[in-house]
Protein backbone atom coordinates (compact mmCIF):
# COMPACT_ATOMS: atom_id res chain seq x y z
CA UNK A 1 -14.27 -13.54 18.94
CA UNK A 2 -12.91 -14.36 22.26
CA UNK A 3 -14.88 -12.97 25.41
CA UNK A 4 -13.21 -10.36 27.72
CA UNK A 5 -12.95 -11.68 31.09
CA UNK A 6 -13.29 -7.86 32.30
CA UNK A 7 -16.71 -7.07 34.21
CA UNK A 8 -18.91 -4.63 32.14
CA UNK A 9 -18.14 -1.07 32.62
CA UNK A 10 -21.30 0.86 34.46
CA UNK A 11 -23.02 3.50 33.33
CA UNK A 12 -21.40 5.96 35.51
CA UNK A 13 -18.11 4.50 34.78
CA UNK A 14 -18.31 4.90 31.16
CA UNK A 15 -19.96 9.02 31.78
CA UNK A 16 -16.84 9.46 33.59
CA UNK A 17 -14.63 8.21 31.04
CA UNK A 18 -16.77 10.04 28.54
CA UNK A 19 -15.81 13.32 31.01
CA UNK A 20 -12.21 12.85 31.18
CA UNK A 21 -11.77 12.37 27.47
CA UNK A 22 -10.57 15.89 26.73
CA UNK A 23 -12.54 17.66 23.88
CA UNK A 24 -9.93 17.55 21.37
CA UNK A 25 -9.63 14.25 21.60
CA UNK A 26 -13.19 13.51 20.85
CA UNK A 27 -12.69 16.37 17.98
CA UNK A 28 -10.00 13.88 16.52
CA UNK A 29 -7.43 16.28 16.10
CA UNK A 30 -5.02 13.68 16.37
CA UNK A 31 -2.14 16.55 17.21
CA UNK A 32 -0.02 15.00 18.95
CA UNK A 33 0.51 11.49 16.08
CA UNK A 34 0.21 14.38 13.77
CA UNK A 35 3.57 16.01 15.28
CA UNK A 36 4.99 12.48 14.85
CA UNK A 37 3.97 12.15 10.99
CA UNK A 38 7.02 10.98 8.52
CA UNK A 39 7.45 13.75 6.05
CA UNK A 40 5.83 16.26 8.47
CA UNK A 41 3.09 17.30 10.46
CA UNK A 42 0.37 17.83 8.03
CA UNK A 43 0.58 14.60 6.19
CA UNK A 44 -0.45 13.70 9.92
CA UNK A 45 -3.56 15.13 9.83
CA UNK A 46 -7.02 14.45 8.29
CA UNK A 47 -8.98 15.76 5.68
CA UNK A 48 -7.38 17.44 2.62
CA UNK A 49 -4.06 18.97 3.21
CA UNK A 50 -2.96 21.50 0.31
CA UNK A 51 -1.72 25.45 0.44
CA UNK A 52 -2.98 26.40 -3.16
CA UNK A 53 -1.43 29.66 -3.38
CA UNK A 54 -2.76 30.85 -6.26
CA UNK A 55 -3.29 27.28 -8.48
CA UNK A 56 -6.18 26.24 -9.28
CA UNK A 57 -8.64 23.94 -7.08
CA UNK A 58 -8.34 20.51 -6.31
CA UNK A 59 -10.34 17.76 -8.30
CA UNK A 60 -12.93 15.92 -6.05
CA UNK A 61 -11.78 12.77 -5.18
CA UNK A 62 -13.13 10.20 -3.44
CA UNK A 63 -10.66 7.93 -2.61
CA UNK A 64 -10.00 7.08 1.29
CA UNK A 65 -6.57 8.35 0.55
CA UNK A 66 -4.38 9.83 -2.04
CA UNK A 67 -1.29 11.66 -2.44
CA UNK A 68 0.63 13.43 -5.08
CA UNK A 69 4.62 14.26 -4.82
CA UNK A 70 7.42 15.84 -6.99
CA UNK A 71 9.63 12.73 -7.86
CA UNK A 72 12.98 15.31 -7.95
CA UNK A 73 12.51 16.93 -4.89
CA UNK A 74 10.42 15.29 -2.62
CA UNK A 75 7.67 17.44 -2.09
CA UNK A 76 4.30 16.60 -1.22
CA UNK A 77 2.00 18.78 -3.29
CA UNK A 78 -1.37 17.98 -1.63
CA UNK A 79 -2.83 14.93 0.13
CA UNK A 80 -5.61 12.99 2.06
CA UNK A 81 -5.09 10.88 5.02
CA UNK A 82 -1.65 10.45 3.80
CA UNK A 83 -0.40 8.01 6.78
CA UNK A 84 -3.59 6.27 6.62
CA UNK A 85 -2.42 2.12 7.06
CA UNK A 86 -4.55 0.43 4.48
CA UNK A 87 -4.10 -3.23 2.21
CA UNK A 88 -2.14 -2.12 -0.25
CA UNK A 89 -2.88 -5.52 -2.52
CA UNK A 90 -0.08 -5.58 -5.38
CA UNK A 91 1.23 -2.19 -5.01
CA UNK A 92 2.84 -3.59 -2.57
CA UNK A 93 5.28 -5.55 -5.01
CA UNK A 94 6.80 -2.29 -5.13
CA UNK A 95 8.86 -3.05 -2.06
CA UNK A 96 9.26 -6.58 -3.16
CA UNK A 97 11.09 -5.05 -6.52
CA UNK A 98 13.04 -2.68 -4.45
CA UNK A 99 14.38 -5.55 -2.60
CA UNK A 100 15.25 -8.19 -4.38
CA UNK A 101 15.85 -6.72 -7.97
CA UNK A 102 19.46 -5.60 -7.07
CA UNK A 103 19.78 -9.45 -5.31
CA UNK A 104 18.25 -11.72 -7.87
CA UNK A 105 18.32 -8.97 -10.83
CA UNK A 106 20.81 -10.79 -13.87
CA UNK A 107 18.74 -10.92 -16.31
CA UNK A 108 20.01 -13.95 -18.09
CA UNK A 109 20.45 -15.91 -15.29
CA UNK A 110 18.34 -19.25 -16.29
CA UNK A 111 16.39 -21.00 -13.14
CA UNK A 112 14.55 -24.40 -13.90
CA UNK A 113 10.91 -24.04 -11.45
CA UNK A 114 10.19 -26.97 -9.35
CA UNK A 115 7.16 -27.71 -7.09
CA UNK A 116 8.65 -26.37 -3.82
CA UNK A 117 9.14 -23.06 -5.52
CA UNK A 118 5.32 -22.66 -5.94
CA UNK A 119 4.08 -23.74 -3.15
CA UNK A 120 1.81 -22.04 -0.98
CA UNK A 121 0.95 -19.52 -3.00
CA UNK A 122 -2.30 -18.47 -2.12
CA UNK A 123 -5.41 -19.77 -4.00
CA UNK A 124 -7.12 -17.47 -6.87
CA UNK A 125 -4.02 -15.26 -7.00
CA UNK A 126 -3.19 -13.54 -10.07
CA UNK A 127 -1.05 -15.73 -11.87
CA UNK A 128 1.44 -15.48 -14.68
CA UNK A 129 1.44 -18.86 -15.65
CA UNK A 130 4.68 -20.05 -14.52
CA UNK A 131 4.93 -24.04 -14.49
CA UNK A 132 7.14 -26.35 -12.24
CA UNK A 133 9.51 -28.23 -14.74
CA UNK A 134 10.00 -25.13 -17.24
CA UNK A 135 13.10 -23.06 -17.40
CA UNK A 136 12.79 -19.85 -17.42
CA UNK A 137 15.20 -16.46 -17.18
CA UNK A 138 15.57 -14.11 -14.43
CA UNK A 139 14.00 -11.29 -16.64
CA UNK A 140 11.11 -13.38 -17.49
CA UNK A 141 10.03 -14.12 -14.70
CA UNK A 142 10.33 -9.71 -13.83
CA UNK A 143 8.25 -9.42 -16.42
CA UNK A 144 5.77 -11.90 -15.23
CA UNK A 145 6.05 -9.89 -11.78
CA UNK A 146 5.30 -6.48 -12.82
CA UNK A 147 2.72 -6.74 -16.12
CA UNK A 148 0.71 -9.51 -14.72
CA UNK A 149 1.13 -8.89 -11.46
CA UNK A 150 1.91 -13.26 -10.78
CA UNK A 151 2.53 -13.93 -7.56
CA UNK A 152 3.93 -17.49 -9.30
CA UNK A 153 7.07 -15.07 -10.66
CA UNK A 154 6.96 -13.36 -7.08
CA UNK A 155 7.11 -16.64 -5.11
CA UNK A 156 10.07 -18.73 -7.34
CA UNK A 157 12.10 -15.32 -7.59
CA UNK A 158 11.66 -15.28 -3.83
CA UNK A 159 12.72 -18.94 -3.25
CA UNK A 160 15.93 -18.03 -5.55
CA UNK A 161 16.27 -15.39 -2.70
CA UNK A 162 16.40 -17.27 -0.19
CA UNK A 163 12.79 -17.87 0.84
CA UNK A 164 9.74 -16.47 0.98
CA UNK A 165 10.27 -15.71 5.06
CA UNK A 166 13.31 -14.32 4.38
CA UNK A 167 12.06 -11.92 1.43
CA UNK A 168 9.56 -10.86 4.20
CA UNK A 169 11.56 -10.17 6.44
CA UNK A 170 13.81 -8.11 3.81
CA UNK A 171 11.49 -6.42 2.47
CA UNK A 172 10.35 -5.54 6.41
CA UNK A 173 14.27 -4.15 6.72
CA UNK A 174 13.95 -2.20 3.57
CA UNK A 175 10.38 -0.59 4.29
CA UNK A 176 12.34 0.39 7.82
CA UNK A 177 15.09 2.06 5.73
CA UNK A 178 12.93 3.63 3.11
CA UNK A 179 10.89 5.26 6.44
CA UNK A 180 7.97 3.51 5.36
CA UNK A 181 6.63 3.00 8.44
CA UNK A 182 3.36 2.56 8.02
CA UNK A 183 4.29 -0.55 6.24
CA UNK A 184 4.03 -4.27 7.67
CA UNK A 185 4.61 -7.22 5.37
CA UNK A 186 3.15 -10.44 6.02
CA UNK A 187 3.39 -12.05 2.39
CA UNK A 188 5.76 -10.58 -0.63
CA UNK A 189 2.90 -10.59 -3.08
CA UNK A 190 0.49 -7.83 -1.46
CA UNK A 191 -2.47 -11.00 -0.81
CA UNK A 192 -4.41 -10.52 1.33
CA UNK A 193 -3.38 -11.04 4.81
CA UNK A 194 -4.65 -9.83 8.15
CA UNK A 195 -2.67 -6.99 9.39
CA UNK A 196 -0.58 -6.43 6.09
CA UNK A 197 -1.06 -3.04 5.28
CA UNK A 198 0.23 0.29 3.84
CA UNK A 199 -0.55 4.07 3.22
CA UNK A 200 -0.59 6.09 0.00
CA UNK A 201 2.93 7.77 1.98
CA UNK A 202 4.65 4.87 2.17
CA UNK A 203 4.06 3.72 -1.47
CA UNK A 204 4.91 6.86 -3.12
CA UNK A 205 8.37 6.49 -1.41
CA UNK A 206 8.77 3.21 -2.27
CA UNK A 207 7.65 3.93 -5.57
CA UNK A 208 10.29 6.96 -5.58
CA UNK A 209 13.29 4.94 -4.34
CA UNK A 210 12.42 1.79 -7.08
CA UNK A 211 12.59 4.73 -9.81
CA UNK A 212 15.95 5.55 -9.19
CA UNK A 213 16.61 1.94 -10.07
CA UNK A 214 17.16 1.25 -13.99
CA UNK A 215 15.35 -1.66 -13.92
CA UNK A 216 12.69 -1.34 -11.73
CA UNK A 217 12.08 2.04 -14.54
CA UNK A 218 12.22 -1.05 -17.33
CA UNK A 219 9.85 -3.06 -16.01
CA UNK A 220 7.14 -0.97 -14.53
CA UNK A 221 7.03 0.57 -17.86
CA UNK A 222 6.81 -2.34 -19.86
CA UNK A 223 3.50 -2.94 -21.74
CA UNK A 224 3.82 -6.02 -23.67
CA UNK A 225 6.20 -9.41 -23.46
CA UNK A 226 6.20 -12.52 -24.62
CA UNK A 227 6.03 -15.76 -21.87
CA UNK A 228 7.21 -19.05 -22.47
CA UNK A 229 4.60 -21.38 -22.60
CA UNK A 230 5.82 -23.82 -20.78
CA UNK A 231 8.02 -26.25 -22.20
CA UNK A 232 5.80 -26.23 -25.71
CA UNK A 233 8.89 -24.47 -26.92
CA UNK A 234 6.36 -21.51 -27.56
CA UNK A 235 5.18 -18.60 -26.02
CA UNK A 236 2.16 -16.50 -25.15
CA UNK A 237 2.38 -12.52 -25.36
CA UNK A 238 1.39 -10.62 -21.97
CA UNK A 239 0.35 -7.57 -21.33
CA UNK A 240 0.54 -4.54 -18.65
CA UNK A 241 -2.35 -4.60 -16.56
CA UNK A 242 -1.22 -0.83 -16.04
CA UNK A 243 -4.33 0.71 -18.12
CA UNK A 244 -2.46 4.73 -17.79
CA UNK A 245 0.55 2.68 -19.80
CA UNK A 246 -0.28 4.16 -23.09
CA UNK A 247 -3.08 6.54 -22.59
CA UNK A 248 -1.79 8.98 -20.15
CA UNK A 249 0.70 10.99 -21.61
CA UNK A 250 4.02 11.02 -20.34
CA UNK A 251 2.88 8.30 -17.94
CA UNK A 252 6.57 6.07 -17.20
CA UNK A 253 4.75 3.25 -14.37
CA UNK A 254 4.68 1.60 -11.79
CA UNK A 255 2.16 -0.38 -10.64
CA UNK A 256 -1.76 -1.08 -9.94
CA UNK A 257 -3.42 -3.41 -7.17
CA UNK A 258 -6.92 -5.19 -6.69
CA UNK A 259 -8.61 -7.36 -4.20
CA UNK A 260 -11.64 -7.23 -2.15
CA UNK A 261 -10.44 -6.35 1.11
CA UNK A 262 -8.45 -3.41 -0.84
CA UNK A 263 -10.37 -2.66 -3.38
CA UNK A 264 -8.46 -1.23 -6.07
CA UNK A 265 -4.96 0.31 -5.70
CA UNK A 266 -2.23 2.27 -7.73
CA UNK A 267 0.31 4.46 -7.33
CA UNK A 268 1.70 6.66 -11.10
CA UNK A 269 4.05 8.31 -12.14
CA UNK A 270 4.21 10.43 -15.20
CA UNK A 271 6.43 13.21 -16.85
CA UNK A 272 5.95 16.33 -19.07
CA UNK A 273 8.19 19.11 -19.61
CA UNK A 274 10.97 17.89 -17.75
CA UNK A 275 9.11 17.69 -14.52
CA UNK A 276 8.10 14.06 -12.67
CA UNK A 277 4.90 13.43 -10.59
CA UNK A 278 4.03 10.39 -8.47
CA UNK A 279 0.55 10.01 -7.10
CA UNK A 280 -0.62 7.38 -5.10
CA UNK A 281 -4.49 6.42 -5.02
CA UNK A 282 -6.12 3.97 -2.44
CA UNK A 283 -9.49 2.39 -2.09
CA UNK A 284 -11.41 5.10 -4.38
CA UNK A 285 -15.38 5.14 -4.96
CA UNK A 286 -16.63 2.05 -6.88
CA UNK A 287 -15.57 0.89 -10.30
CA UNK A 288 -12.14 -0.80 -11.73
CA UNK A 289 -11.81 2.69 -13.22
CA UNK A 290 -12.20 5.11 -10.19
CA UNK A 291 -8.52 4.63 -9.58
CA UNK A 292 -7.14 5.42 -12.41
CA UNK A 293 -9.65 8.67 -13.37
CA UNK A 294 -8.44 9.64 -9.78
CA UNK A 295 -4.82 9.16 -10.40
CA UNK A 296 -5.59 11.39 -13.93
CA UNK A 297 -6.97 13.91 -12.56
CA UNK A 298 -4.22 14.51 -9.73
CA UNK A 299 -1.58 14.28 -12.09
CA UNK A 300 -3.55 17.10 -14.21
CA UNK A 301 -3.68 18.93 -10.89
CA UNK A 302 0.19 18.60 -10.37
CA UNK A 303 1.43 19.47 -13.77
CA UNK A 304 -0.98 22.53 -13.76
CA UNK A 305 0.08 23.67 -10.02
CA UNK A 306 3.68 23.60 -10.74
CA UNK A 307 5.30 26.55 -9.35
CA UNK A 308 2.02 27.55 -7.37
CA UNK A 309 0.94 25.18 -5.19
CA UNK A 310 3.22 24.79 -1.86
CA UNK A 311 4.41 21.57 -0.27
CA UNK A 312 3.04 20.77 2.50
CA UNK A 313 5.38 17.88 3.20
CA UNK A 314 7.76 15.89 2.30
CA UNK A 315 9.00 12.30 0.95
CA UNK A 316 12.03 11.79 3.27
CA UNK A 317 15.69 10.30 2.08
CA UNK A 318 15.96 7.02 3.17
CA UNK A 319 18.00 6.44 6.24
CA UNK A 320 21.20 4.36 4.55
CA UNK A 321 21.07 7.65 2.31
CA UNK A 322 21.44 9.43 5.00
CA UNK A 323 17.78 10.43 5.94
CA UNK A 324 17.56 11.37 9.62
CA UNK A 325 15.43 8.39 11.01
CA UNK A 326 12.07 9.29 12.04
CA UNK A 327 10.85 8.51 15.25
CA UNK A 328 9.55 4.54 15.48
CA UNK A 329 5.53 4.23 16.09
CA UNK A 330 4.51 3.81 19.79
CA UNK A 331 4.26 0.52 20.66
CA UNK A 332 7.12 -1.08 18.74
CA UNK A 333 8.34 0.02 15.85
CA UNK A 334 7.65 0.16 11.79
CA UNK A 335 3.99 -1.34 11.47
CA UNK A 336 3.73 -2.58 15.07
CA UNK A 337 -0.14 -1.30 15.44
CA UNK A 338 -0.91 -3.59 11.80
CA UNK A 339 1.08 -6.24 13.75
CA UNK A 340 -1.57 -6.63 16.39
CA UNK A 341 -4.64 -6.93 13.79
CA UNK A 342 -5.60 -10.41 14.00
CA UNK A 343 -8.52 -12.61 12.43
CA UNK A 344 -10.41 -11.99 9.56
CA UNK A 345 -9.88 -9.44 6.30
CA UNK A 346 -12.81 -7.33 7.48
CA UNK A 347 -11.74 -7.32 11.24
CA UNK A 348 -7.75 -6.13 9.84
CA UNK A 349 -9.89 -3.54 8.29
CA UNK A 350 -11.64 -2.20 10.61
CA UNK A 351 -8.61 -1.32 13.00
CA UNK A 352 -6.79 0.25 10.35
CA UNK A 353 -7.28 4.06 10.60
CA UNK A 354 -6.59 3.10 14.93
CA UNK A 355 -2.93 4.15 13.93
CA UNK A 356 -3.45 7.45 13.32
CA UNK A 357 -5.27 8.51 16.73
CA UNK A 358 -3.14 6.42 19.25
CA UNK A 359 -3.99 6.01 22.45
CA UNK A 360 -6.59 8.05 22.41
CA UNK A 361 -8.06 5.98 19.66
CA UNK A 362 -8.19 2.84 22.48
CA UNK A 363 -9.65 4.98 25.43
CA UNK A 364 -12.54 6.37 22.51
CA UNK A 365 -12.87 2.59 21.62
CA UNK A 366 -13.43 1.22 24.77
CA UNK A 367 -15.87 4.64 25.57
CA UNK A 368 -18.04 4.09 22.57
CA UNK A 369 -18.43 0.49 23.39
CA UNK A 370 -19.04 0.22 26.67
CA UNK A 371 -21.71 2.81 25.78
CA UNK A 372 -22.99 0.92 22.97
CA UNK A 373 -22.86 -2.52 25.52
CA UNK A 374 -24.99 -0.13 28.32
CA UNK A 375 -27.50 0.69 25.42
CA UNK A 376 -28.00 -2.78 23.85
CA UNK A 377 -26.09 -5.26 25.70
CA UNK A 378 -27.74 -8.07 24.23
CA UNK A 379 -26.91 -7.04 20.30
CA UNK A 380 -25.13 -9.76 18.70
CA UNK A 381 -21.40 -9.09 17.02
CA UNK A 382 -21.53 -7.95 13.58
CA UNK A 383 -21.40 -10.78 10.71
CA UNK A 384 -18.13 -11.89 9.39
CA UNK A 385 -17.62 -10.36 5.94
CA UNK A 386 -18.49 -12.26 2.68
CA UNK A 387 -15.12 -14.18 1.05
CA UNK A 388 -13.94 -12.53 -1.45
CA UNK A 389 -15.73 -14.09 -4.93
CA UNK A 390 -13.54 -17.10 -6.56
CA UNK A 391 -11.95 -18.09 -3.17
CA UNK A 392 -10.58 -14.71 -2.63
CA UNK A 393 -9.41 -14.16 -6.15
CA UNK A 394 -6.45 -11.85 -6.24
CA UNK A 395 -7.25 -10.07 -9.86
CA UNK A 396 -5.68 -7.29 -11.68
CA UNK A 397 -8.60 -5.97 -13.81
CA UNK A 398 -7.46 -3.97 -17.39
């Protein structure tokens, strides 16, 4: 970590600073990011955020955020640190579907893989098994992309785009549109990268808008295919690594996540009696299965509280469908405080809830720690986080 070239604050300093911080600030009431929040100004603030009216209570969830919407109208039924900017892993090929599927979307359009197209994809990433030399069709390689979650299919699909930098940077463009804002995209896979992040907002909108695409509805609610195995003239079947496809009733997609820096990640959607729910789960307590008993239980929760519970916010239009464009964060637009993370996975993470407290967030940083330095100046910095295991193996567990 590089060394400030700033003389230690005093003691008296720092009391002052402690003095001037005005008490809601150090209650972190956040009210005035809150104001600012996309959908409205509850989804802004912390803890649980529901007007029950009469349904019945909440599940406990542990998650460190969740949300759950009405697909058809837009209303947020109840959430949890909604705008909270997180690593959204491979929920985050979400926004890669919404993107390129209407570019690079004919199905039987046939594209022979070379080396170039799978290069630098990152090592121990969840892999579909695509191999340079082998032809393969525009619909295969979708499937490949949302049941096994290959960032092989994700990086040749985005070379037939144009590039992976120039996927990125589409995908950036169509996050702004959507009014995902808490959205920056480093890498169209959802690896691991420092400062790539989401929030359980953002993906239930994206999820929404790819929903209202026909195919993006086929694939995410595919549960078996069959993948050519390379140029053996056979193939091998695959399978949704969606583990709701087929057990939760009425459940219609989209799409699950998993790495270490993320843990795991999903966001649902389901129907019953003519009504559609999306809920969007991230990080939840330990266990491959947390995520989706989580995501269960909210969607039992919605389909119970229908015509009870109140919104208390909304999924916004996008702006080329004529949302009215929410205000861009301070400091430089969609994602511009996930820009500035820098170094490793677990020093992305821990600047990732900064977002929602602004600059009072920086003036309670540099308070605490130039406490902290007064109190123990000669503590050494924390240890870097572990790798992930396998080389920071990007897996999709069933």
């Amino acid at each position: 970590m590089r060394e400030s070239s700033r003389a230690p604050m005093s003691r008296r300093a720092a009391l002052s600073l402690a003095a001037a911080v005005p008490a809601a600030v150090l209650a972190g009431s956040g009210s005035a990011a809150a104001a600012e929040a996309v959908g409205g100004e509850r989804l802004g603030l912390d803890g649980v955020q529901a007007d029950l009216s009469g349904a019945r209570a909440l599940p406990k969830i542990r998650a460190a955020s969740w949300l759950v919407a009405d697909h058809t109208t837009g209303e947020v039924l109840a959430s949890y640190r909604a705008h909270r900017a997180m690593p959204p892993a491979s929920t985050l090929k979400m926004l890669f579907a919404d993107t390129v599927l209407p570019r690079v979307g004919e199905v039987t359009q046939r594209h022979k893989v070379t080396a170039a197209d799978l290069a630098g994809i990152p090592g121990g990433s969840s892999l579909v098994g695509v191999e340079a030399g082998t032809t393969y069709t525009v619909d295969q390689l979708w499937q490949g992309v949302f049941l096994r979650s290959g960032n092989d299919a994700v990086h040749v699909l985005s070379h037939m785009n144009g590039g992976v930098d120039e996927t990125v940077r589409q995908m950036q463009a169509k996050a702004v549109d959507l009014q995902a804002l808490d959205t920056k995209v480093v890498s169209p896979d959802g690896y691991d990268h420092p400062g790539q992040v989401s929030s359980a907002y953002d993906l239930t909108l994206i999820a929404r808008h790819g929903l209202g695409l026909d195919s993006f509805r086929h694939y995410c609610g595919m549960r078996l295919a069959d993948f050519p195995d390379g140029n053996k003239g056979k193939t091998f079947q695959i399978q949704n690594t969606d583990r709701l496809l087929g057990t939760y009733r009425g459940l219609i997609g989209v799409k699950n996540g998993y790495t270490t820096n993320a843990g795991n990640t999903f966001t649902g959607a389901a129907t019953r009696g003519g009504r559609t729910l999306l809920v969007t789960v991230m990080h939840p307590a330990p266990g491959y299965d947390a995520v989706y008993r989580d995501t269960s239980a909210l969607l039992d929760w919605g389909f119970a509280a229908a015509g009870t519970a109140q919104a208390v916010g909304t999924l916004v239009k996008p702006v080329s469908a004529g949302g009215a464009p929410a205000a861009p964060k301070a400091g430089g637009g969609p994602g511009a405080a996930a820009a500035t993370v820098s170094g490793s996975p677990a020093a992305s993470a821990s600047a990732f809830s900064w977002p929602l407290i602004g600059g009072a967030g920086g003036a309670l940083a540099l308070l605490g720690g130039s406490v902290f330095a007064l109190r123990n100046r000669r503590r050494s910095e924390p240890a870097a986080a572990a790798p992930e295991s396998g080389g920071g193996r990007h897996r999709h567990r069933r």
